[in-house]
Protein backbone atom coordinates (compact mmCIF):
# COMPACT_ATOMS: atom_id res chain seq x y z
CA UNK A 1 13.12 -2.94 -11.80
CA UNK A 2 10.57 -3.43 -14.54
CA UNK A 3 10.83 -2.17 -18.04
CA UNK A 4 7.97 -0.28 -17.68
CA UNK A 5 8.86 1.75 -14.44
CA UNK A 6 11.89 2.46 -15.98
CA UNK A 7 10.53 3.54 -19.28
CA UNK A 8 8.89 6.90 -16.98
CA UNK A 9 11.88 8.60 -15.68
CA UNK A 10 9.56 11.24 -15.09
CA UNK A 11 6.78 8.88 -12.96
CA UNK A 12 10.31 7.89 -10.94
CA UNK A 13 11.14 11.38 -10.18
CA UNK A 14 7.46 12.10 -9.20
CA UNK A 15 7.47 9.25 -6.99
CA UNK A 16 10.79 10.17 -5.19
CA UNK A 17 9.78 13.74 -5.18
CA UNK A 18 6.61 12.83 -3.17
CA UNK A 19 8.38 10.43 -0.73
CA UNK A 20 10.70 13.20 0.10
CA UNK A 21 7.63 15.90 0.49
CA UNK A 22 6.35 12.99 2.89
CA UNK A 23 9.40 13.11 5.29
CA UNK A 24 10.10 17.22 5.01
CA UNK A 25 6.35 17.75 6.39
CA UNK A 26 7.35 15.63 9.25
CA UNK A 27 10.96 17.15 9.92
CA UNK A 28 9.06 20.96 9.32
CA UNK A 29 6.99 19.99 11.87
CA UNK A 30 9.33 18.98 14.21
CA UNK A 31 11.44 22.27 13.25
CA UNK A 32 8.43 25.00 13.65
CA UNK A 33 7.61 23.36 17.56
CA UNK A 34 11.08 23.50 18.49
CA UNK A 35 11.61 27.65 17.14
CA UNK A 36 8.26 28.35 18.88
CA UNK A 37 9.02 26.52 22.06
CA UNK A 38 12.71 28.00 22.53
CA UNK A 39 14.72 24.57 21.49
CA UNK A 40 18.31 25.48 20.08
CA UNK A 41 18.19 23.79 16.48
CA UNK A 42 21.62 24.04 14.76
CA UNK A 43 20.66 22.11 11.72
CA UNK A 44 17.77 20.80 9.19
CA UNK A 45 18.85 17.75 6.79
CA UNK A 46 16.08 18.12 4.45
CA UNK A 47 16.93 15.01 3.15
CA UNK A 48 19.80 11.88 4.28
CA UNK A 49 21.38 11.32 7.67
CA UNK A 50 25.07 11.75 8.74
CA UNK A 51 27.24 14.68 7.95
CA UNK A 52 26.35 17.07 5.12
CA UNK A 53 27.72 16.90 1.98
CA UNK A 54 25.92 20.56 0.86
CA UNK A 55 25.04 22.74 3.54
CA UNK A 56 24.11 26.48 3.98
CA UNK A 57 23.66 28.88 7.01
CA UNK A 58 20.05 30.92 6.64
CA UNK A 59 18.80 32.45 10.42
CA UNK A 60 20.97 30.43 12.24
CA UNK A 61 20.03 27.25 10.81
CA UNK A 62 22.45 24.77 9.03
CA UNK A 63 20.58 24.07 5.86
CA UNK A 64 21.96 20.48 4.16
CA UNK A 65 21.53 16.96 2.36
CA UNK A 66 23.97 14.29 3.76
CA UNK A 67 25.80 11.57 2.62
CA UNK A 68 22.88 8.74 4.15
CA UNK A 69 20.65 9.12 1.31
CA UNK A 70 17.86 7.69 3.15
CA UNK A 71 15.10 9.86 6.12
CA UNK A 72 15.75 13.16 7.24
CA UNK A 73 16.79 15.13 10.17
CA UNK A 74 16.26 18.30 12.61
CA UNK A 75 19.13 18.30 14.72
CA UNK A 76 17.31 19.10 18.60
CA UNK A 77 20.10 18.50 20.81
CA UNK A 78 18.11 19.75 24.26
CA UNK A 79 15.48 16.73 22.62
CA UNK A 80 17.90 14.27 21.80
CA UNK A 81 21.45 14.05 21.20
CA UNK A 82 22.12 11.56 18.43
CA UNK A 83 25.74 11.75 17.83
CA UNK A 84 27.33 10.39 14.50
CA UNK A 85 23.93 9.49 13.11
CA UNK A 86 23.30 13.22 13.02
CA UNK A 87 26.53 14.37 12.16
CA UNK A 88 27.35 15.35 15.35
CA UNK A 89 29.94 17.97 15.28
CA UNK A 90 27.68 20.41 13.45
CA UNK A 91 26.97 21.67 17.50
CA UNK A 92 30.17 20.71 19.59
CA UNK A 93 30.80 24.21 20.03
CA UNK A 94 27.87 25.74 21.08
CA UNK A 95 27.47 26.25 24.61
CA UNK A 96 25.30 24.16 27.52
CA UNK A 97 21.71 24.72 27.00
CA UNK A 98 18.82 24.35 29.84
CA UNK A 99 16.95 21.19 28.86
CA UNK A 100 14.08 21.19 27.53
CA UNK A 101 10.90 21.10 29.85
CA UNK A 102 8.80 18.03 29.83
CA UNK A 103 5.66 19.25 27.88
CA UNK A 104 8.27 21.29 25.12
CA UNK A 105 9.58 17.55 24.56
CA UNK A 106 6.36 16.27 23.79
CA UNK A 107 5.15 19.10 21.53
CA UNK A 108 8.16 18.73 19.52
CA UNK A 109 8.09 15.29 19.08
CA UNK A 110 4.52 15.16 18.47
CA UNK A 111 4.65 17.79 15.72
CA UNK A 112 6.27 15.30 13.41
CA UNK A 113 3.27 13.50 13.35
CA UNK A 114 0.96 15.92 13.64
CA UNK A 115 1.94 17.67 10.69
CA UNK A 116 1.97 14.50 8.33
CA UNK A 117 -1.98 14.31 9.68
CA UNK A 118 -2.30 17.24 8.94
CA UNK A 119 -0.98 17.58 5.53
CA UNK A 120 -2.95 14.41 5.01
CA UNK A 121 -6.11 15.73 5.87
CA UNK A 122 -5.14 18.97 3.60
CA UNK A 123 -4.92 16.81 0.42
CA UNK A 124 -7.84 14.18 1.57
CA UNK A 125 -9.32 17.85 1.28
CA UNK A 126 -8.20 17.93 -2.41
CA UNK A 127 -9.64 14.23 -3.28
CA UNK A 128 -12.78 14.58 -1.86
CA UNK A 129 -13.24 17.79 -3.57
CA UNK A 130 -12.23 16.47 -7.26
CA UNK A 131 -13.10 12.38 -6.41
CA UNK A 132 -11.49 9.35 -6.28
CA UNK A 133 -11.25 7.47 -9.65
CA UNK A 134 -13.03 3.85 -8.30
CA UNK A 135 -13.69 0.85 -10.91
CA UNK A 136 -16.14 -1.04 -10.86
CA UNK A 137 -14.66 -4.33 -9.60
CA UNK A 138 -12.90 -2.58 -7.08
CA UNK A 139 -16.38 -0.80 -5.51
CA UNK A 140 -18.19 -4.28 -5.15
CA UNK A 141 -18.20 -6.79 -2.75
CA UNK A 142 -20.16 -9.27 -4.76
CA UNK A 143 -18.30 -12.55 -5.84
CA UNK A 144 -18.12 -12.74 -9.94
CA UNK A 145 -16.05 -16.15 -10.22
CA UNK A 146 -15.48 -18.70 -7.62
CA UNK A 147 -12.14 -20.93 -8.88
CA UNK A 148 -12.33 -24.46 -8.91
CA UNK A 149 -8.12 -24.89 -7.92
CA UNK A 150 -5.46 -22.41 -6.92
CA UNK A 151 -1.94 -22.96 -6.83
CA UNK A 152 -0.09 -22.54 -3.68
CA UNK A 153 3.50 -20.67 -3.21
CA UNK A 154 5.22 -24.65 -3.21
CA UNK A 155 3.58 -25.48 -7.02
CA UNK A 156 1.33 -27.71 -5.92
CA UNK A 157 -2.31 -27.52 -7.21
CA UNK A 158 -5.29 -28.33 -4.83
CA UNK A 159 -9.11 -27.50 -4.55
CA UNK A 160 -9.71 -23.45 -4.01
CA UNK A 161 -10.61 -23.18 0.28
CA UNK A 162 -14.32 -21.04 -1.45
CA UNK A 163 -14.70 -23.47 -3.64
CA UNK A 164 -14.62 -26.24 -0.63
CA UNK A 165 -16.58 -24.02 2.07
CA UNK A 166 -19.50 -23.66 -0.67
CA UNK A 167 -19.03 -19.88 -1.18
CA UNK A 168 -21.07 -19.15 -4.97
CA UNK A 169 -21.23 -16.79 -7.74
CA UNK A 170 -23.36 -13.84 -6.70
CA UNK A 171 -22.88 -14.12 -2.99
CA UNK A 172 -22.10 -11.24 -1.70
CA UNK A 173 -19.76 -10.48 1.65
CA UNK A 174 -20.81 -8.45 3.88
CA UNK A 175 -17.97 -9.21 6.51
CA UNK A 176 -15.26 -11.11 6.91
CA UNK A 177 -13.58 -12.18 11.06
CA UNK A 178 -16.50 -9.51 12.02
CA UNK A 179 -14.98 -6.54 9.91
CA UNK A 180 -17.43 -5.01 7.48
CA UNK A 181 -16.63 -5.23 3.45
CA UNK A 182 -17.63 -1.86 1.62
CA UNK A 183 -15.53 -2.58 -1.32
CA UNK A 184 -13.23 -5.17 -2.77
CA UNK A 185 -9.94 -3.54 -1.20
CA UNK A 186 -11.59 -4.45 2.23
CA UNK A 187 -11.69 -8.40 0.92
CA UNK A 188 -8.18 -8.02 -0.41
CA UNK A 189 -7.11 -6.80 3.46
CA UNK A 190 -9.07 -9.03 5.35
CA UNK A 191 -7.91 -12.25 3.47
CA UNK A 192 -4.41 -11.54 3.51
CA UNK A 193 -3.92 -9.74 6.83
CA UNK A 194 -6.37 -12.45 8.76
CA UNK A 195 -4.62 -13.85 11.53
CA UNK A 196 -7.53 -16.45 12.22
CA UNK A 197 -6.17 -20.07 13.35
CA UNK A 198 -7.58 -23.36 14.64
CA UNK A 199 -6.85 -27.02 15.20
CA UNK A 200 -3.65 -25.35 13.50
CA UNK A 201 -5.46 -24.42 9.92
CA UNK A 202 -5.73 -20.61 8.70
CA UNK A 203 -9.32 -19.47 9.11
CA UNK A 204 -11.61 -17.05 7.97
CA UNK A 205 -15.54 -16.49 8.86
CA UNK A 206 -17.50 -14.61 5.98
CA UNK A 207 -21.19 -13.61 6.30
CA UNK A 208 -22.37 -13.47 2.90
CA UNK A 209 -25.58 -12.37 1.37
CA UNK A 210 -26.81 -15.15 -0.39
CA UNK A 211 -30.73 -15.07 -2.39
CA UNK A 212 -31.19 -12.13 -0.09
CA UNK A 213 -30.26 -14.23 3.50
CA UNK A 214 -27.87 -14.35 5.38
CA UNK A 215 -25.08 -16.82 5.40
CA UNK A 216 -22.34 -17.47 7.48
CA UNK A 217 -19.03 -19.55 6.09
CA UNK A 218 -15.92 -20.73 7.50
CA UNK A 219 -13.18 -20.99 5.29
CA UNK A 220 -9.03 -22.61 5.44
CA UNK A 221 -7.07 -20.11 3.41
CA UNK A 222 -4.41 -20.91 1.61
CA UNK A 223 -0.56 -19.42 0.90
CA UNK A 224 -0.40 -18.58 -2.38
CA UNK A 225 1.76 -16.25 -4.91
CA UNK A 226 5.66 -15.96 -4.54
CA UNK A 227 4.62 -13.65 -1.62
CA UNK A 228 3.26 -16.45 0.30
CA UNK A 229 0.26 -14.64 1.11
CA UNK A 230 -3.11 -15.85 2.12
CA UNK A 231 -5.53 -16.78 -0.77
CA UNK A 232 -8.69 -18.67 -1.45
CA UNK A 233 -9.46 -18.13 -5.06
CA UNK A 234 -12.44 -15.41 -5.54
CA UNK A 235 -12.45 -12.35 -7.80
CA UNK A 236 -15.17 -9.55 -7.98
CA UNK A 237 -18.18 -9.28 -9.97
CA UNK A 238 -17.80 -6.71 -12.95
CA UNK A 239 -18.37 -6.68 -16.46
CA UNK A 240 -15.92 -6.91 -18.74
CA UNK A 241 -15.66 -3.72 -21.14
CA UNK A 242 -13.61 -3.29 -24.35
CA UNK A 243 -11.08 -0.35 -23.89
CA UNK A 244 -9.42 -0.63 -27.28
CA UNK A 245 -8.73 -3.18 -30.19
CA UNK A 246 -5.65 -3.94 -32.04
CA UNK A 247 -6.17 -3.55 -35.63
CA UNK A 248 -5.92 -6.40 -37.89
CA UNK A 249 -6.33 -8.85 -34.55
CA UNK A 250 -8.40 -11.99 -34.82
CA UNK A 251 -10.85 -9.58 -32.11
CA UNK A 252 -10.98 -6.86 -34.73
CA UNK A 253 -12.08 -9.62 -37.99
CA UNK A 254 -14.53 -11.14 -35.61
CA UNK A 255 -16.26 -7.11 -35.26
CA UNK A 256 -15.49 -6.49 -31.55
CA UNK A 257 -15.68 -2.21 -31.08
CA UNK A 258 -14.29 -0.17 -28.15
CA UNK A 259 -17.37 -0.03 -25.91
CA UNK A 260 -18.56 -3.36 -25.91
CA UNK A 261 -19.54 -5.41 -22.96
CA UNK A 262 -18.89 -8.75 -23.24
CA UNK A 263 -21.88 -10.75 -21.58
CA UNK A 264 -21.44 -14.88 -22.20
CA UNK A 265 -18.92 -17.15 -24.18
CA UNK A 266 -20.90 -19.82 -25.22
CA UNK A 267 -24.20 -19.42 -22.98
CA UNK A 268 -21.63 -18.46 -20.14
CA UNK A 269 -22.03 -15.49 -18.35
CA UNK A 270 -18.82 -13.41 -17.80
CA UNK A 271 -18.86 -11.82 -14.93
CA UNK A 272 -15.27 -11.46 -14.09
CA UNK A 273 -12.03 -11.14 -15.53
CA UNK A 274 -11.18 -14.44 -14.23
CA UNK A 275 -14.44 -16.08 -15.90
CA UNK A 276 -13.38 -14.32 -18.93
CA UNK A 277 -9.67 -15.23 -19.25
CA UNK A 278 -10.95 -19.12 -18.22
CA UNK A 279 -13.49 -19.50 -20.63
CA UNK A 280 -11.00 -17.94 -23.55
CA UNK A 281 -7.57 -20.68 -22.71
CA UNK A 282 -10.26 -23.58 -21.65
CA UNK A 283 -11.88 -23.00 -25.09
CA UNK A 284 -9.05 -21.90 -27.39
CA UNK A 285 -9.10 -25.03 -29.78
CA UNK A 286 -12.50 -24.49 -31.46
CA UNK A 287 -14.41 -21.84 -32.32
CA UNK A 288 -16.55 -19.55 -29.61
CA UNK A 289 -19.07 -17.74 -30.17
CA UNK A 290 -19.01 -14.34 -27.35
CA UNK A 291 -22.05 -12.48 -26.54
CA UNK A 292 -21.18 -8.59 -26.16
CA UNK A 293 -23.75 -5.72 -25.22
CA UNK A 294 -23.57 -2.95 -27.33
CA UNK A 295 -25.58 0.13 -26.37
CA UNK A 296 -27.72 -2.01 -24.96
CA UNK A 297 -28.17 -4.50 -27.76
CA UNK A 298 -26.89 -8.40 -27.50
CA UNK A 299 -24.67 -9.10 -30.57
CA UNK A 300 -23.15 -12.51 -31.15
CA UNK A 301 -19.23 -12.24 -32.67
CA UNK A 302 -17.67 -15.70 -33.71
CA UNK A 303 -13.87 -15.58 -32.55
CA UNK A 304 -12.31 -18.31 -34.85
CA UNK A 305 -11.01 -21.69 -33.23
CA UNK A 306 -6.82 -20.84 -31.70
CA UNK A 307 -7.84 -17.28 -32.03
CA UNK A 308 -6.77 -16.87 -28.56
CA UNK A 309 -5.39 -18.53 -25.29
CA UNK A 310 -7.05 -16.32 -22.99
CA UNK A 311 -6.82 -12.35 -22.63
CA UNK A 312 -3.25 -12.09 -23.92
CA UNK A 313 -2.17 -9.99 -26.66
CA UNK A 314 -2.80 -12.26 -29.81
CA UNK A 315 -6.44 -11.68 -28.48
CA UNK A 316 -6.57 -8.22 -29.88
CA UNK A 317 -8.25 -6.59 -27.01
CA UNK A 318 -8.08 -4.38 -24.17
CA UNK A 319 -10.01 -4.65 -21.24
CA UNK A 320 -11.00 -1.83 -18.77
CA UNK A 321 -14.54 -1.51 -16.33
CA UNK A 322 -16.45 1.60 -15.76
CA UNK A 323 -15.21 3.91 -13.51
CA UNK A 324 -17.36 6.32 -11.08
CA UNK A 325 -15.91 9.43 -9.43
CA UNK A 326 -16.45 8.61 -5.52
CA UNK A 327 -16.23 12.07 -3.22
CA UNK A 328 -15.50 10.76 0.50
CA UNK A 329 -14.75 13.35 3.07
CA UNK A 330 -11.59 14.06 4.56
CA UNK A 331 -12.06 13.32 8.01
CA UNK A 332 -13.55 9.14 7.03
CA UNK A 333 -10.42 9.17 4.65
CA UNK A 334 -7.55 9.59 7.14
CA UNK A 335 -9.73 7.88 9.99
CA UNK A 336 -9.69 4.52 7.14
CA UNK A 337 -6.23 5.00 6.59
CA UNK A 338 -5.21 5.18 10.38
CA UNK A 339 -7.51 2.17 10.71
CA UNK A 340 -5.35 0.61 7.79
CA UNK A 341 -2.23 1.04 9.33
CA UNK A 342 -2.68 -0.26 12.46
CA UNK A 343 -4.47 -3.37 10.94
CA UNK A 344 -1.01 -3.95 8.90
CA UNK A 345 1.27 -3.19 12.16
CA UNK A 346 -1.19 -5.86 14.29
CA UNK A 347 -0.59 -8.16 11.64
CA UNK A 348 3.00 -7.89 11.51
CA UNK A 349 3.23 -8.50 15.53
CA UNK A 350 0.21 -11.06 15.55
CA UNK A 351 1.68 -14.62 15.82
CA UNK A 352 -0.54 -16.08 13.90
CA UNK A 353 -0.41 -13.92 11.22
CA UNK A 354 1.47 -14.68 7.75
CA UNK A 355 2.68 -11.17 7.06
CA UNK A 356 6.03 -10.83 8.34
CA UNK A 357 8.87 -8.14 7.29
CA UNK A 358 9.46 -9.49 3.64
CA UNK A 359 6.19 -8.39 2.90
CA UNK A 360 6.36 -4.81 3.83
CA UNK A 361 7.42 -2.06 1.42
CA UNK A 362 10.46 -0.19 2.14
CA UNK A 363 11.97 2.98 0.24
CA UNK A 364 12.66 1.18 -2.60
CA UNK A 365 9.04 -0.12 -2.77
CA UNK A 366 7.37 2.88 -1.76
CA UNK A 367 9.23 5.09 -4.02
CA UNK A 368 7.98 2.41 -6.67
CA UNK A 369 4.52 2.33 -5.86
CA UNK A 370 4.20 6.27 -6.46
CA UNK A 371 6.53 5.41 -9.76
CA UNK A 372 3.14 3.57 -10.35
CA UNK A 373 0.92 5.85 -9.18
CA UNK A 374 1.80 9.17 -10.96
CA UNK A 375 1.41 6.87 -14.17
CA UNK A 376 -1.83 5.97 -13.48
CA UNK A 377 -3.05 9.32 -12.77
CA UNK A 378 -2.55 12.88 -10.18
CA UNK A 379 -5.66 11.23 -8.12
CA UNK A 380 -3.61 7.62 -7.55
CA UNK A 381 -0.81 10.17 -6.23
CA UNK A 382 -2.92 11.85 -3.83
CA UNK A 383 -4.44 9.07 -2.86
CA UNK A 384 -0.99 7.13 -2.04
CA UNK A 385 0.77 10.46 -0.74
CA UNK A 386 -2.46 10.67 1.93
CA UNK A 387 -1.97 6.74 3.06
CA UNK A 388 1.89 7.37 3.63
CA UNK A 389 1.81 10.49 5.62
CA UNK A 390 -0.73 8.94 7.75
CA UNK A 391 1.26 5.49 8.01
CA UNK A 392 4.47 7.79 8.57
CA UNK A 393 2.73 9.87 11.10
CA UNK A 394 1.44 5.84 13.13
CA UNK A 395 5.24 4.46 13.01
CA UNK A 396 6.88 7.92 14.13
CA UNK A 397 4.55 7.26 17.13
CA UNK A 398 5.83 3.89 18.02
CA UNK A 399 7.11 3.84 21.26
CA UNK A 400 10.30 2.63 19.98
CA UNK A 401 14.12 4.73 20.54
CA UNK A 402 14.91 6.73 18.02
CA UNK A 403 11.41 7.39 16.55
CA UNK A 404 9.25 10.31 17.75
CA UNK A 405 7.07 7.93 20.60
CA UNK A 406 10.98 6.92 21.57
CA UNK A 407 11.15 10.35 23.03
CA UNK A 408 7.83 10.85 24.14
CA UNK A 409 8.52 7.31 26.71
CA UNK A 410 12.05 8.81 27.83
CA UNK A 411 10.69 12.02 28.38
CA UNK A 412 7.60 10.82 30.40
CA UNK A 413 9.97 8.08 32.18
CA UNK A 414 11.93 11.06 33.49
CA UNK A 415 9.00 13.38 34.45
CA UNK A 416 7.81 10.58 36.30
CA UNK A 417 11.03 9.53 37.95
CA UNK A 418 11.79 13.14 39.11
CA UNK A 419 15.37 13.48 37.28
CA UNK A 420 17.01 12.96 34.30
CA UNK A 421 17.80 9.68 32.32
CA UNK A 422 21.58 9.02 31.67
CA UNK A 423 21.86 10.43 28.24
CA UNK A 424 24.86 8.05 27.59
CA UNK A 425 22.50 5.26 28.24
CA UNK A 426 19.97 6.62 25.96
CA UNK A 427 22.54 7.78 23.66
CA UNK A 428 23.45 3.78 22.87
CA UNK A 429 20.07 2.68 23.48
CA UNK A 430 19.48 5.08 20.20
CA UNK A 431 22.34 3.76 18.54
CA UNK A 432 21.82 0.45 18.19
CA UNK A 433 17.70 0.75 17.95
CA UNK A 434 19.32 3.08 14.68
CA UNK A 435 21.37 0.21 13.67
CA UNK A 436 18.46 -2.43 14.24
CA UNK A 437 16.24 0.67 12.15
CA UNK A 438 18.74 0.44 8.89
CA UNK A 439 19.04 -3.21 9.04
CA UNK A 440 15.25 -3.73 8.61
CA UNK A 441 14.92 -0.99 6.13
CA UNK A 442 17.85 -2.95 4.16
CA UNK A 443 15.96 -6.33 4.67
CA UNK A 444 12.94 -4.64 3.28
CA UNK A 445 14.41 -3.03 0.47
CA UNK A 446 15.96 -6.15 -0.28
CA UNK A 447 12.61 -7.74 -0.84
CA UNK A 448 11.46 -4.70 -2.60
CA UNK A 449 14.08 -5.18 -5.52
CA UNK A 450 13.30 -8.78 -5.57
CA UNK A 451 9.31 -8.24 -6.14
CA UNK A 452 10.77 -5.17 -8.70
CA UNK A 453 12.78 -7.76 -10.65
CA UNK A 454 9.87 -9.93 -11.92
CA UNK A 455 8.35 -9.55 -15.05
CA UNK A 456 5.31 -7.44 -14.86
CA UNK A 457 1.75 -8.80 -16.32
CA UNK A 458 0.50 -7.60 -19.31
CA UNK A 459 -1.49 -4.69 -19.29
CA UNK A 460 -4.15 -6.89 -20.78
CA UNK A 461 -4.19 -9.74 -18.93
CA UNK A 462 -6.62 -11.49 -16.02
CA UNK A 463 -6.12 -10.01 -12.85
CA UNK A 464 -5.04 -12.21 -9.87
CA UNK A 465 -8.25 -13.61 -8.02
CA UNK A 466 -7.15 -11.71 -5.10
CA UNK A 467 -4.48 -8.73 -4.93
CA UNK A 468 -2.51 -8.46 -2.08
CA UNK A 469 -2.66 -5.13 -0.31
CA UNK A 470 0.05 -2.87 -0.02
CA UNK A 471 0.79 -2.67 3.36
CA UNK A 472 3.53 -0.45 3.77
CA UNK A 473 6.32 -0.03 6.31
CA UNK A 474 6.64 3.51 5.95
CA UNK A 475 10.57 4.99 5.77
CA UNK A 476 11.50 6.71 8.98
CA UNK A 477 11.35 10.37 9.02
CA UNK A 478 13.86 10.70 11.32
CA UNK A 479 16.26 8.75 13.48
């Protein structure tokens, strides 16, 4: 894990904390429908599967954390009888109960879901009240550097596929396969989770506003990054603002201030990170002279020749863009979130499609991403908390055994059939879909450590031309 996740043991305990809020709304739901529609429930793991390693009795209820430190539980036996993976002989003493009736199944393995919706729309509630921190690069759609090369996940170095479709500085996308762009984060998505194919090249149609017409471009994406993900060598229009600058660096002789806006290297305009870091490496042997804005005044500063090779730290100076408070209702959050999550489960199913398994985030990653979050600030958290109760809430509904749409299908299988199931048939079909659960959760999380392991980029240097997203295979709340 990187230095500088470890460095916050507080950030890590924030970001297990909120995974574990994540699964206890769903298993609270599931535990409130089953008391109010007369389900026997022996036991609530509030956290880990198997038997309990600390457990207490409160109204009836066996209160516990097992030894699987990964989901959580609420033992429903009328629901679903899951043996061993629930620590089975918590119950083997009670008495037969009736089963439960078809529409008391359903509630309580809706409620799950529900809940996480819920709770999702109660702190979408929260952001949209206080805002959403949004940079500038991130709230455009407008293209501030088109690369010339990008180099693919095998080494090799070959002509950028915007560069070769023609797609300029200053267009700007309006949609990409037909979806609409709003902001950058709806590039990022469409690039890498575009499925488009043909005469057996990766394809992607933009409509870009170009000179105030539009413009319609087909483009051959490429696989780029260690994450083999699909790429074609843009980055946003923004303007590049001073945050800070080291004292005593060659960016502090030369007179840069926090504040400024740097506007052209050398009669180029810098309109992009990329742009900038270019200009600064391509340029580092002689002497450049860097056009900043300063309260709304051009100044010329002369950075000395080997001054720099690019935005790294010998540079001196910290980047940042301006950030605007954005206050979107709760309601169009969750609906973009649900709207995210499918997108990333279509892609993982879609043939065609080059996200697979590997790239989806696990525990391990999850838990990392809010390590991330609660460092960057309490509105990242909400923001992340609200996309994984909604993405927890979509898988829990897969009609899969074991999940919550499991029992929704074997409930509705029997209503329609007019009797009961075998529950030893269901009870192995559940087994092994909970072995085939863990063993994807491991293969995840092994890919999670991996991406963990690599050295993190400097705070201060060039941002990737395109960011994956993080689409996220949400942990399980319950087997």
């Amino acid at each position: 894990m990187p230095d500088s996740l470890l460095s916050s043991p507080l950030a890590i305990l924030v970001g297990i904390g909120c995974l574990t809020a994540c699964i206890f709304i769903h298993e609270l739901g599931h535990f409130l429908a089953a008391r109010w529609r007369g389900a026997h429930v022996p036991r609530f793991s509030v956290f880990g599967l198997g038997n309990p390693i600390i457990k207490r009795t409160w109204r009836g209820v066996e209160w516990c954390i097992c030894w699987i430190p990964f989901g959580a539980y609420v033992q429903i036996p009328q629901l679903a009888d899951l043996g061993e993976i629930e620590g089975g002989e918590a119950d083997k003493d009670a008495p037969p109960r009736p089963p439960l009736g078809y529409l008391d199944k359903v509630i309580v393995a809706v409620a799950g879901p529900v809940f996480n919706l819920l709770f999702a729309l109660l702190l979408a509630t929260v952001l949209w009240y206080v805002g959403e921190e949004r940079s500038a690069e991130m709230a455009t759609t407008r293209i501030g550097y088109v690369a010339p090369t990008i180099k693919l996940s095998d080494g090799r170095e070959v002509p950028s596929p915007a560069a070769q479709a023609g797609l300029q500085f200053g267009d700007t996308i309006r949609s990409i396969d037909g979806r609409r762009t709003a902001q950058w984060q709806d590039v990022q998505n469409s690039i890498v989770l575009g499925a488009g194919k043909a005469n057996g090249e990766r394809t992607a149609v933009f409509v870009v506003d170009r000179d105030g017409q539009p413009l319609t471009i087909t483009l051959n994406p490429q696989l780029a990054t260690n994450e083999k993900i699909r790429r074609i060598g843009i980055s946003p229009y923004v303007e590049a603002k001073v945050h800070s600058v080291v004292a005593g660096s060659p960016a502090a002789q030369a007179g840069f201030l926090a504040g400024d806006h740097i506007d052209a290297i050398d009669g180029q305009s810098i309109r992009s990170f990329a742009t900038l870091d270019e200009a600064l490496r391509r340029n580092a042997a002689r002497a450049l002279v860097v056009r900043v804005m300063r309260s709304g005044t051009p100044i010329d500063l002369t950075l000395p020749a080997g001054a720099a090779a690019g935005m790294g730290a010998k540079l001196g100076l910290l980047f940042t863009t301006e950030v605007t408070l954005v206050h979107t209702d709760p309601f169009t959050q969750v609906a973009g979130f649900v709207g995210q999550t499918f997108r990333t489960l279509g892609s993982l199913i879609n043939p065609f499609s080059d996200i697979g398994l590997s790239k989806m985030g696990g525990p391990i990653g999850i838990v990392a991403g809010f390590t991330q979050a609660a460092q960057a600030g309490p509105r990242v958290v909400l923001w992340l908390t609200i996309l994984i109760n909604v993405a927890l809430a979509v898988f829990n509904l897969l009609p899969i055994p074991v999940l919550d749409g499991g029992h929704i299908v074997f409930a509705t299988i029997a209503k329609l059939r007019g009797r009961a199931i075998n529950p030893e048939f269901i009870a192995k079909l559940q087994f092994g879909f909970f072995v085939l659960l863990i063993a994807m959760m491991l293969y995840v999380s092994s890919h999670d450590i991996r991406r963990l392991r690599r050295e993190p980029r400097p705070a201060n240097e060039a941002p990737a031309q395109e960011q994956p997203p993080a689409p996220e295979s949400p942990t399980p709340a319950k087997p």
